[in-house]
PDB file of N, CA and C in Angstrom:
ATOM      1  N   UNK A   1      48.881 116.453  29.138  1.00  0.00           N
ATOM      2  CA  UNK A   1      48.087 115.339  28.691  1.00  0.00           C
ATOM      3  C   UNK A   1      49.026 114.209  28.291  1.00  0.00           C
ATOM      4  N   UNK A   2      48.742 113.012  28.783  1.00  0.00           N
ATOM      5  CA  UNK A   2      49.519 111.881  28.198  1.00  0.00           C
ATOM      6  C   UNK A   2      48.684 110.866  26.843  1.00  0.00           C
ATOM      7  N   UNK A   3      49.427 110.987  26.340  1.00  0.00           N
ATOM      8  CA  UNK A   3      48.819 109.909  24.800  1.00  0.00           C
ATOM      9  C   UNK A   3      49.523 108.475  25.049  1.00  0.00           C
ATOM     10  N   UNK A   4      48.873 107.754  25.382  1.00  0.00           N
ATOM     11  CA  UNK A   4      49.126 106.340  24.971  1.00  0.00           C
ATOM     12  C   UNK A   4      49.552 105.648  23.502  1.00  0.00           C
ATOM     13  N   UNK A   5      50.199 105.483  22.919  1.00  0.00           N
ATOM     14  CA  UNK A   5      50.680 105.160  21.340  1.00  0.00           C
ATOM     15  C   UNK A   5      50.630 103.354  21.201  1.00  0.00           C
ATOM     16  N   UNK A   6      50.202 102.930  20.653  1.00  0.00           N
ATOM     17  CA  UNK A   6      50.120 101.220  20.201  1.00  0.00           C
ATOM     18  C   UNK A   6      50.985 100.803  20.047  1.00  0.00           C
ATOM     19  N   UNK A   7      51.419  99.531  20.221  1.00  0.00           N
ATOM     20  CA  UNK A   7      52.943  99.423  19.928  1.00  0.00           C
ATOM     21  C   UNK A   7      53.367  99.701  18.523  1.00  0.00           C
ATOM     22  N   UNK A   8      52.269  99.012  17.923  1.00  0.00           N
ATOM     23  CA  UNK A   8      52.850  99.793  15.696  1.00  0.00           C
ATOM     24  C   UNK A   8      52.978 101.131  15.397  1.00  0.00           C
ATOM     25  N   UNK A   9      52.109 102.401  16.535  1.00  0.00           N
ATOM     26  CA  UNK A   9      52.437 103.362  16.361  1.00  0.00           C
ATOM     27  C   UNK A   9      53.873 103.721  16.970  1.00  0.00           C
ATOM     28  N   UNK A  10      54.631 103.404  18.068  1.00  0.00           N
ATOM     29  CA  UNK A  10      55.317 103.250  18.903  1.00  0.00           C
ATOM     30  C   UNK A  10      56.856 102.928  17.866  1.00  0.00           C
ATOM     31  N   UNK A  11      56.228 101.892  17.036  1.00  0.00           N
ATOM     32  CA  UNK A  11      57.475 101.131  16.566  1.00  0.00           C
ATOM     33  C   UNK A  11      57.686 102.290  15.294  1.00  0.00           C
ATOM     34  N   UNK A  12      56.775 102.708  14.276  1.00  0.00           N
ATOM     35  CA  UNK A  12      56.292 103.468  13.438  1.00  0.00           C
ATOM     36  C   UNK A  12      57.414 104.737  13.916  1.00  0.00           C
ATOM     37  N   UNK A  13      57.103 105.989  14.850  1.00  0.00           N
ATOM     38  CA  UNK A  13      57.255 106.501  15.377  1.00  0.00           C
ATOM     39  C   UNK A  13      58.882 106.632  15.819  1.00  0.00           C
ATOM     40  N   UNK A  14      59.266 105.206  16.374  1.00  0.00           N
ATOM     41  CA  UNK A  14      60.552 104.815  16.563  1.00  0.00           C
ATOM     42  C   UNK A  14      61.924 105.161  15.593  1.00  0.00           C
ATOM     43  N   UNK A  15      60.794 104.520  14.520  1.00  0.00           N
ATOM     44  CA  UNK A  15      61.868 104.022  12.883  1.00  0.00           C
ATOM     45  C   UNK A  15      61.664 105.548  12.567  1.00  0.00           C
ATOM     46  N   UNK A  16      60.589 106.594  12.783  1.00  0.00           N
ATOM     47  CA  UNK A  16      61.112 107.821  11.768  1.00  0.00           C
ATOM     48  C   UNK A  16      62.049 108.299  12.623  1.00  0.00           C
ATOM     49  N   UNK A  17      62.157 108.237  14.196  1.00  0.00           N
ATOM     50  CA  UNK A  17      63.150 109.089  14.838  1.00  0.00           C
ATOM     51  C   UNK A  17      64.489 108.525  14.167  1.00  0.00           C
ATOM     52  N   UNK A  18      64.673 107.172  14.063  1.00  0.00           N
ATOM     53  CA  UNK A  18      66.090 106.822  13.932  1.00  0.00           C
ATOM     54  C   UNK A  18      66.341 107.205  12.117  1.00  0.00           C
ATOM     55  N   UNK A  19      65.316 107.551  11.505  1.00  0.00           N
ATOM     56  CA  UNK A  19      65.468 107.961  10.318  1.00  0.00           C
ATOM     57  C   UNK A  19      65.664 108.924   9.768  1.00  0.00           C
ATOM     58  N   UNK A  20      65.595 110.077  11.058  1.00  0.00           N
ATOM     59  CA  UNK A  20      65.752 111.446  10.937  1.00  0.00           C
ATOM     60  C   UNK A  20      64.812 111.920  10.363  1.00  0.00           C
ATOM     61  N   UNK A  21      63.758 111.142  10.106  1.00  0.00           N
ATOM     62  CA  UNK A  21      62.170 111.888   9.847  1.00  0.00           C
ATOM     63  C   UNK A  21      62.056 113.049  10.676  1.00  0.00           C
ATOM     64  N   UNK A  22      61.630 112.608  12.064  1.00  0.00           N
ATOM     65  CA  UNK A  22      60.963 113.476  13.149  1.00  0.00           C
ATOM     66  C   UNK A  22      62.135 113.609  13.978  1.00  0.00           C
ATOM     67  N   UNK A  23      62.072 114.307  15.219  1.00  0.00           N
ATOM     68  CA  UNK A  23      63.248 114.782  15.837  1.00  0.00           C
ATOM     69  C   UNK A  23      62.883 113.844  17.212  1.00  0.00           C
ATOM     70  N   UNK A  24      61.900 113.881  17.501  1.00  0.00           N
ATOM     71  CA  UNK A  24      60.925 113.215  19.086  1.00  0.00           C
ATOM     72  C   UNK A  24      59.360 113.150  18.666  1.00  0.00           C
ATOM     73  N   UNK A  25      58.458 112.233  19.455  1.00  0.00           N
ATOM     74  CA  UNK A  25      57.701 112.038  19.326  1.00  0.00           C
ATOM     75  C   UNK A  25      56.684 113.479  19.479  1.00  0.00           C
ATOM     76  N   UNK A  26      57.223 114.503  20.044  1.00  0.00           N
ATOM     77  CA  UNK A  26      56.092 115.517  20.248  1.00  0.00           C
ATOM     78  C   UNK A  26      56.012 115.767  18.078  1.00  0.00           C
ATOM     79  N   UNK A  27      56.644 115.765  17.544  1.00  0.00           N
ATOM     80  CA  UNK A  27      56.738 116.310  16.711  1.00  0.00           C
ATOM     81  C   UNK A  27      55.955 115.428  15.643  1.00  0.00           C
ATOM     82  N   UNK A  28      56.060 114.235  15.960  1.00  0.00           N
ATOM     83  CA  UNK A  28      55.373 113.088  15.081  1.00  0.00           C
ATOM     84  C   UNK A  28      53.898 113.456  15.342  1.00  0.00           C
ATOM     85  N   UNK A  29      53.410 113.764  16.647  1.00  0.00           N
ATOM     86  CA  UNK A  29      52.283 114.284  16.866  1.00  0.00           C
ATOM     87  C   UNK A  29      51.654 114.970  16.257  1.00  0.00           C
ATOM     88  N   UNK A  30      52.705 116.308  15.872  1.00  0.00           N
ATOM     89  CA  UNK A  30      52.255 117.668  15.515  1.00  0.00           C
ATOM     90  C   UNK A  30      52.054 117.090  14.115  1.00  0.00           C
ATOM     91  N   UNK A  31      52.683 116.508  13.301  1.00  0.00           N
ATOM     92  CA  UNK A  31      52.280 116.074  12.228  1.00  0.00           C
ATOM     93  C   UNK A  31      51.337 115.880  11.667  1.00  0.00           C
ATOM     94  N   UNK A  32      50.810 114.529  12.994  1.00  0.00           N
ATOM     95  CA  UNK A  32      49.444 113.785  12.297  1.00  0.00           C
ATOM     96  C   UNK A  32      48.409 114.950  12.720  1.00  0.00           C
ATOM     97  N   UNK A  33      48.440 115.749  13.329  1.00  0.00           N
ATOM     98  CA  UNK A  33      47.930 116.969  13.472  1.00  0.00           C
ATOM     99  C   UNK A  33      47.797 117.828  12.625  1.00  0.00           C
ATOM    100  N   UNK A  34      48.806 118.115  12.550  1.00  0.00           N
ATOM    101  CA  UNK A  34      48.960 119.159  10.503  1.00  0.00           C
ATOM    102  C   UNK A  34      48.293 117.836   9.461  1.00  0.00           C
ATOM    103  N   UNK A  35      48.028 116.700   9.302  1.00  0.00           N
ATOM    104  CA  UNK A  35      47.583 116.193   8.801  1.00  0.00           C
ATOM    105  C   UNK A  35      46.052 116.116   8.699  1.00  0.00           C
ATOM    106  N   UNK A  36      45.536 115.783   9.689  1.00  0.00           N
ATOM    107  CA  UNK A  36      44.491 115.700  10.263  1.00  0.00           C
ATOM    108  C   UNK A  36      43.698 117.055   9.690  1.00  0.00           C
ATOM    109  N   UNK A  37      44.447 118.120  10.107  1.00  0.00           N
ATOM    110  CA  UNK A  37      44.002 119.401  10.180  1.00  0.00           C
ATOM    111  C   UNK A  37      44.027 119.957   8.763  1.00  0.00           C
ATOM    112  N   UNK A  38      44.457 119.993   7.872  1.00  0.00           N
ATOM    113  CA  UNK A  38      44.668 119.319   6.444  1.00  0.00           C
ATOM    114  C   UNK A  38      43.395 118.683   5.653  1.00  0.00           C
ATOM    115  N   UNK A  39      43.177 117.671   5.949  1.00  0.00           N
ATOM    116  CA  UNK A  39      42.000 117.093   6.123  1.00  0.00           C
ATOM    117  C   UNK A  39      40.521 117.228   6.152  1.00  0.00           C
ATOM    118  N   UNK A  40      40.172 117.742   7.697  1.00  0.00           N
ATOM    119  CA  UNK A  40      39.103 118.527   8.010  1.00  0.00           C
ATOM    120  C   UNK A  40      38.905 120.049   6.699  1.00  0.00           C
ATOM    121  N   UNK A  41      40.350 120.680   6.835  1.00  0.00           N
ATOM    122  CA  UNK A  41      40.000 122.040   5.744  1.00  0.00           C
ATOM    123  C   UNK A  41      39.131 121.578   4.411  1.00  0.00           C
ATOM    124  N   UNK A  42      40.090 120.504   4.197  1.00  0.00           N
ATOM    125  CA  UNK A  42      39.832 119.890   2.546  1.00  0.00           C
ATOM    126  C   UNK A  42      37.657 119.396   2.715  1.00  0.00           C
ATOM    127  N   UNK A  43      37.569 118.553   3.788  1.00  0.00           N
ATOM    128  CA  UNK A  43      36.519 118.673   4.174  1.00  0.00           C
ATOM    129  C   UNK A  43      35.628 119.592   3.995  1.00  0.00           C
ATOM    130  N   UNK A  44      35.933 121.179   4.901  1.00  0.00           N
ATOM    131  CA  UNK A  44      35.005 122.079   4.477  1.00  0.00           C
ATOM    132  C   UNK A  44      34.830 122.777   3.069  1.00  0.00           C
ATOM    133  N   UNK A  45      36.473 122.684   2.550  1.00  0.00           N
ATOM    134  CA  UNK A  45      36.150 123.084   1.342  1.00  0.00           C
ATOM    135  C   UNK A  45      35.039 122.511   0.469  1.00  0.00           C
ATOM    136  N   UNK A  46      35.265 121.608   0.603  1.00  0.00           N
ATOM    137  CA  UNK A  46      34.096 120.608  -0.586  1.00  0.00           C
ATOM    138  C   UNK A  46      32.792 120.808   0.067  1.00  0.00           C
ATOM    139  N   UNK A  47      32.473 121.024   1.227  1.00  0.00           N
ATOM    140  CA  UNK A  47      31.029 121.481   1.988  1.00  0.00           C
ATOM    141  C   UNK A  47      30.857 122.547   1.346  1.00  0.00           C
ATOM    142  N   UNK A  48      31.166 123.886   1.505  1.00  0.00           N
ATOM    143  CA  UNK A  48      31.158 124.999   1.484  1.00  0.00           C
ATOM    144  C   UNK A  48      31.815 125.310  -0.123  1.00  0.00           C
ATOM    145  N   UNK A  49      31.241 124.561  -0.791  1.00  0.00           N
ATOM    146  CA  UNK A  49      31.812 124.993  -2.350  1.00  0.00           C
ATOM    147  C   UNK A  49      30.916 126.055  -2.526  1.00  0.00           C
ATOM    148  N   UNK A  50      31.404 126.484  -3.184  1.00  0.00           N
ATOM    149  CA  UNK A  50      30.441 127.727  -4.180  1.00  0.00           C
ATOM    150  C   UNK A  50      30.101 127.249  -5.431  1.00  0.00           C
ATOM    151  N   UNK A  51      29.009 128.697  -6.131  1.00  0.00           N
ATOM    152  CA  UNK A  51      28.392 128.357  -7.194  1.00  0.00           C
ATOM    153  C   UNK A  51      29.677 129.060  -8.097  1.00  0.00           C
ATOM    154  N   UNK A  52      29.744 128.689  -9.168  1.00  0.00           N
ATOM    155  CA  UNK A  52      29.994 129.874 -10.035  1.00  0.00           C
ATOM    156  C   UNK A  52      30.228 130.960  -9.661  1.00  0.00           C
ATOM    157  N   UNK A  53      28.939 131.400  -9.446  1.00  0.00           N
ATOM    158  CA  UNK A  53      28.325 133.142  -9.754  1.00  0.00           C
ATOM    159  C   UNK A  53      28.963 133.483  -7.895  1.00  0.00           C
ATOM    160  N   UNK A  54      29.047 133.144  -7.396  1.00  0.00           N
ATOM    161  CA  UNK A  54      29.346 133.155  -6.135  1.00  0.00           C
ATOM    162  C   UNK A  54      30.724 132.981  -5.976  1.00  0.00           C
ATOM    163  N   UNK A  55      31.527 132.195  -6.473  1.00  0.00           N
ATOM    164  CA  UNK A  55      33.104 131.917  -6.424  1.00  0.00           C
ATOM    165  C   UNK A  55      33.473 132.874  -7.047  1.00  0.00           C
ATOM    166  N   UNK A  56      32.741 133.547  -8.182  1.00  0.00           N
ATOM    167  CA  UNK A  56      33.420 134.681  -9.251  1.00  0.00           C
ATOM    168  C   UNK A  56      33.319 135.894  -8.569  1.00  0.00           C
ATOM    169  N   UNK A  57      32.435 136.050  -7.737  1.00  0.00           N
ATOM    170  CA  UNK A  57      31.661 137.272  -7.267  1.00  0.00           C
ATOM    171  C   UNK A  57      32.682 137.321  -5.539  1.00  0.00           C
ATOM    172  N   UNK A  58      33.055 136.235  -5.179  1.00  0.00           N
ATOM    173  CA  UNK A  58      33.868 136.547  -4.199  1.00  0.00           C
ATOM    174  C   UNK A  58      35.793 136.472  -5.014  1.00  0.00           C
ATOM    175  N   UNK A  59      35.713 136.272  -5.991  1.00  0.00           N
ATOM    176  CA  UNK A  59      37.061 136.215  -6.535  1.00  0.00           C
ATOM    177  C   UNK A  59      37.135 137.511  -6.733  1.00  0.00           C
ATOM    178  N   UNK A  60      36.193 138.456  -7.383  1.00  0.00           N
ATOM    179  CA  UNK A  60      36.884 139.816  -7.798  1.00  0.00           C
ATOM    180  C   UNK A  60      36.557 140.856  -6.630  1.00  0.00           C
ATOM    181  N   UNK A  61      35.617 140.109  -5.624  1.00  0.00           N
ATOM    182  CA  UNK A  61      35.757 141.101  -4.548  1.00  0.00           C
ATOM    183  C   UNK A  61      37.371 141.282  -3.899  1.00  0.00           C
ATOM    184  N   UNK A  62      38.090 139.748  -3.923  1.00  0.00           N
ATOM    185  CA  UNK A  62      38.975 139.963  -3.757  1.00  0.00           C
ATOM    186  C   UNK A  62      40.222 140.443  -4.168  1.00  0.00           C
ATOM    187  N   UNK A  63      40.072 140.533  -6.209  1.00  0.00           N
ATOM    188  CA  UNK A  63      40.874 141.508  -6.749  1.00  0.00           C
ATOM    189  C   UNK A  63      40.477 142.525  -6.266  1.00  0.00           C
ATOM    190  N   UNK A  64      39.443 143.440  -6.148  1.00  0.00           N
ATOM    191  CA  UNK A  64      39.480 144.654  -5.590  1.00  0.00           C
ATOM    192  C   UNK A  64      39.815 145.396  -4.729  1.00  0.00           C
ATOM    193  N   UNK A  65      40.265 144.117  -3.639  1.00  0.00           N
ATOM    194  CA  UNK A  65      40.700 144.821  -2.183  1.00  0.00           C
ATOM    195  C   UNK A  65      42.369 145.168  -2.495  1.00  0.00           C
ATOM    196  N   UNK A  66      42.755 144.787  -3.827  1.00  0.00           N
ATOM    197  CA  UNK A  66      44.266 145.388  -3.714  1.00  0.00           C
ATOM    198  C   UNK A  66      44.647 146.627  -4.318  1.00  0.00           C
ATOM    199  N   UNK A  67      45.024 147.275  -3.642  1.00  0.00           N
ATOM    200  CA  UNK A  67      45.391 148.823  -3.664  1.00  0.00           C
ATOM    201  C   UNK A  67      45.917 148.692  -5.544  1.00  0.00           C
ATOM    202  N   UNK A  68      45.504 149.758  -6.018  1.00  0.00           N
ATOM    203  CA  UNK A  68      45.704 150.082  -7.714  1.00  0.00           C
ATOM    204  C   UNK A  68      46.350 151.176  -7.636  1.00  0.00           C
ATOM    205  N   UNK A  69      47.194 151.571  -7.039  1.00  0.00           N
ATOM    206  CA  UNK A  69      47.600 153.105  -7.437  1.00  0.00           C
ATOM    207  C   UNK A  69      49.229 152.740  -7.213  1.00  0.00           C
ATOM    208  N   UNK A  70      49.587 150.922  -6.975  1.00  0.00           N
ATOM    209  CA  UNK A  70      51.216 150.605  -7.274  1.00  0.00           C
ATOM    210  C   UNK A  70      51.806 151.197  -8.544  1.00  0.00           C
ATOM    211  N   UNK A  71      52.949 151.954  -8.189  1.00  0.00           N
ATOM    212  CA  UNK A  71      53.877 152.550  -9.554  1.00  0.00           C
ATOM    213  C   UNK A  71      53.724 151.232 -10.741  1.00  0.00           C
ATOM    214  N   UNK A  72      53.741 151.398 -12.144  1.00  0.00           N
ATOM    215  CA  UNK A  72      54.304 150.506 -12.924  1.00  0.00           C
ATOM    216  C   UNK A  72      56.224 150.568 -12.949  1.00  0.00           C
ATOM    217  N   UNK A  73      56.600 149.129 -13.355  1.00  0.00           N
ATOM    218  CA  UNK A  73      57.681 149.620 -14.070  1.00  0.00           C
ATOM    219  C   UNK A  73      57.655 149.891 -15.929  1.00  0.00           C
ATOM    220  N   UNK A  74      58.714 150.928 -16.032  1.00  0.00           N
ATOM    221  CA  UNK A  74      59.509 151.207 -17.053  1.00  0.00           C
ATOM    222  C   UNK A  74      59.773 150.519 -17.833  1.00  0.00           C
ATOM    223  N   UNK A  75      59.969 150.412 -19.184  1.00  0.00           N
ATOM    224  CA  UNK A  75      59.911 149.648 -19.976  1.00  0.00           C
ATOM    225  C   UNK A  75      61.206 149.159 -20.142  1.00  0.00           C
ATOM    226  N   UNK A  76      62.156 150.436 -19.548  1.00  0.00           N
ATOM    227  CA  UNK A  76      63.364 149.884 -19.264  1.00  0.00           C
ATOM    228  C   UNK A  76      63.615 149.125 -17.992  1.00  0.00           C
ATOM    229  N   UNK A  77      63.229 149.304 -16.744  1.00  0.00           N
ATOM    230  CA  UNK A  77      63.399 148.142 -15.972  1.00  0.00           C
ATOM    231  C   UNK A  77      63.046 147.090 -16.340  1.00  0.00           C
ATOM    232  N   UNK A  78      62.070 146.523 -17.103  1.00  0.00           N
ATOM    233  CA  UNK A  78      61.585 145.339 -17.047  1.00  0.00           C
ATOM    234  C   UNK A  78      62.702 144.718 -18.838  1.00  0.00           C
ATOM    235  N   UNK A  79      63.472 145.506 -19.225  1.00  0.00           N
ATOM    236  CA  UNK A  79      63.882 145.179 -20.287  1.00  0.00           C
ATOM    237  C   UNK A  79      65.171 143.914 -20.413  1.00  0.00           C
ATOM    238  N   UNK A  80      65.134 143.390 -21.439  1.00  0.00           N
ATOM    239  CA  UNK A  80      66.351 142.264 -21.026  1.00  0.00           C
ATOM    240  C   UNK A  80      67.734 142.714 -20.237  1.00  0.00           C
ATOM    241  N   UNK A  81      68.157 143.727 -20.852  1.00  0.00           N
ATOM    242  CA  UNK A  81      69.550 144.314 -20.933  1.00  0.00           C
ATOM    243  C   UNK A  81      69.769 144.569 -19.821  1.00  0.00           C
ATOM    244  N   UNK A  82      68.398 145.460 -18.925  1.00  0.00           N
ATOM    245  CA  UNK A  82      68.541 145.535 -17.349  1.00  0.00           C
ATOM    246  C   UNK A  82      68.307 144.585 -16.940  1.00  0.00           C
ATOM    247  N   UNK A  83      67.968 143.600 -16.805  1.00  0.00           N
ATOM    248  CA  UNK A  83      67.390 142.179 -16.002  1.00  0.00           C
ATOM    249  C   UNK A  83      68.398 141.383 -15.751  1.00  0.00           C
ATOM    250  N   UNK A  84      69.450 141.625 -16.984  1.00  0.00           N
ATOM    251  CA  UNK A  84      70.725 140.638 -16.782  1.00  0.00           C
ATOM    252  C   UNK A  84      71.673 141.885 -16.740  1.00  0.00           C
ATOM    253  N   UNK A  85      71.621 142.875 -16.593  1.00  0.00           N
ATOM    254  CA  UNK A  85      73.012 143.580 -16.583  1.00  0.00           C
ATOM    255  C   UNK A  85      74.257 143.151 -15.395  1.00  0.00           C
ATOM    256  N   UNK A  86      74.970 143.051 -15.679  1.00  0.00           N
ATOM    257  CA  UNK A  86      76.745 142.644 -14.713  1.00  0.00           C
ATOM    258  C   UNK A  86      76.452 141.543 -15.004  1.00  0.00           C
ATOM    259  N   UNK A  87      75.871 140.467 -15.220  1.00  0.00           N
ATOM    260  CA  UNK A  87      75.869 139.256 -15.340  1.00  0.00           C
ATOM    261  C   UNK A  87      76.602 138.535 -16.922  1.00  0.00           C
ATOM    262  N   UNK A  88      77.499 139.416 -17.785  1.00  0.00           N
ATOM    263  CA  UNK A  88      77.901 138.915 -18.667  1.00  0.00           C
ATOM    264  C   UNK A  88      77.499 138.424 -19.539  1.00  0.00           C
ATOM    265  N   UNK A  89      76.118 138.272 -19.568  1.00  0.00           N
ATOM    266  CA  UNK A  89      75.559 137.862 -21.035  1.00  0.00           C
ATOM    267  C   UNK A  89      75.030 138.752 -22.380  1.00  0.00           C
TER     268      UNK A  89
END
């Protein structure tokens, strides 16, 4: 596919290559793309808000999906003395 660019986009485009912004124009593309795309999300988010009772109710569905049976640590791993040990302080 060829994109036609305006000359202000062109010139725009120009100045980030020589600025070491972007590397080539495919990339300036991909940008306003990740931008764009950025955008639209932020879009649905605010469509698709939830209630409360609904944001809470899908929040702890999603604490639940994480496995609970991870070891704890020790009171000594997590203790100062081990946290900095060899480190001289």
């Amino acid at each position: 596919m060829t994109i036609a660019l305006s000359p202000e986009q062109e010139k725009v485009v120009g100045q980030g290559i020589e600025a070491g912004i972007v590397a080539n124009t495919e990339i300036a593309l991909e940008m306003g793309v990740a931008a764009t795309r950025e955008q639209l999300a932020a879009r649905i988010r605010r469509a698709n808000k939830l209630s409360h009772e609904e944001w809470s109710k899908a929040f702890r569905e999603w604490i639940d999906s994480h496995p609970t049976d991870t070891p704890l640590l020790s009171d000594e791993a997590i203790s100062r003395e081990s946290i900095y040990e060899g480190r001289g302080l």
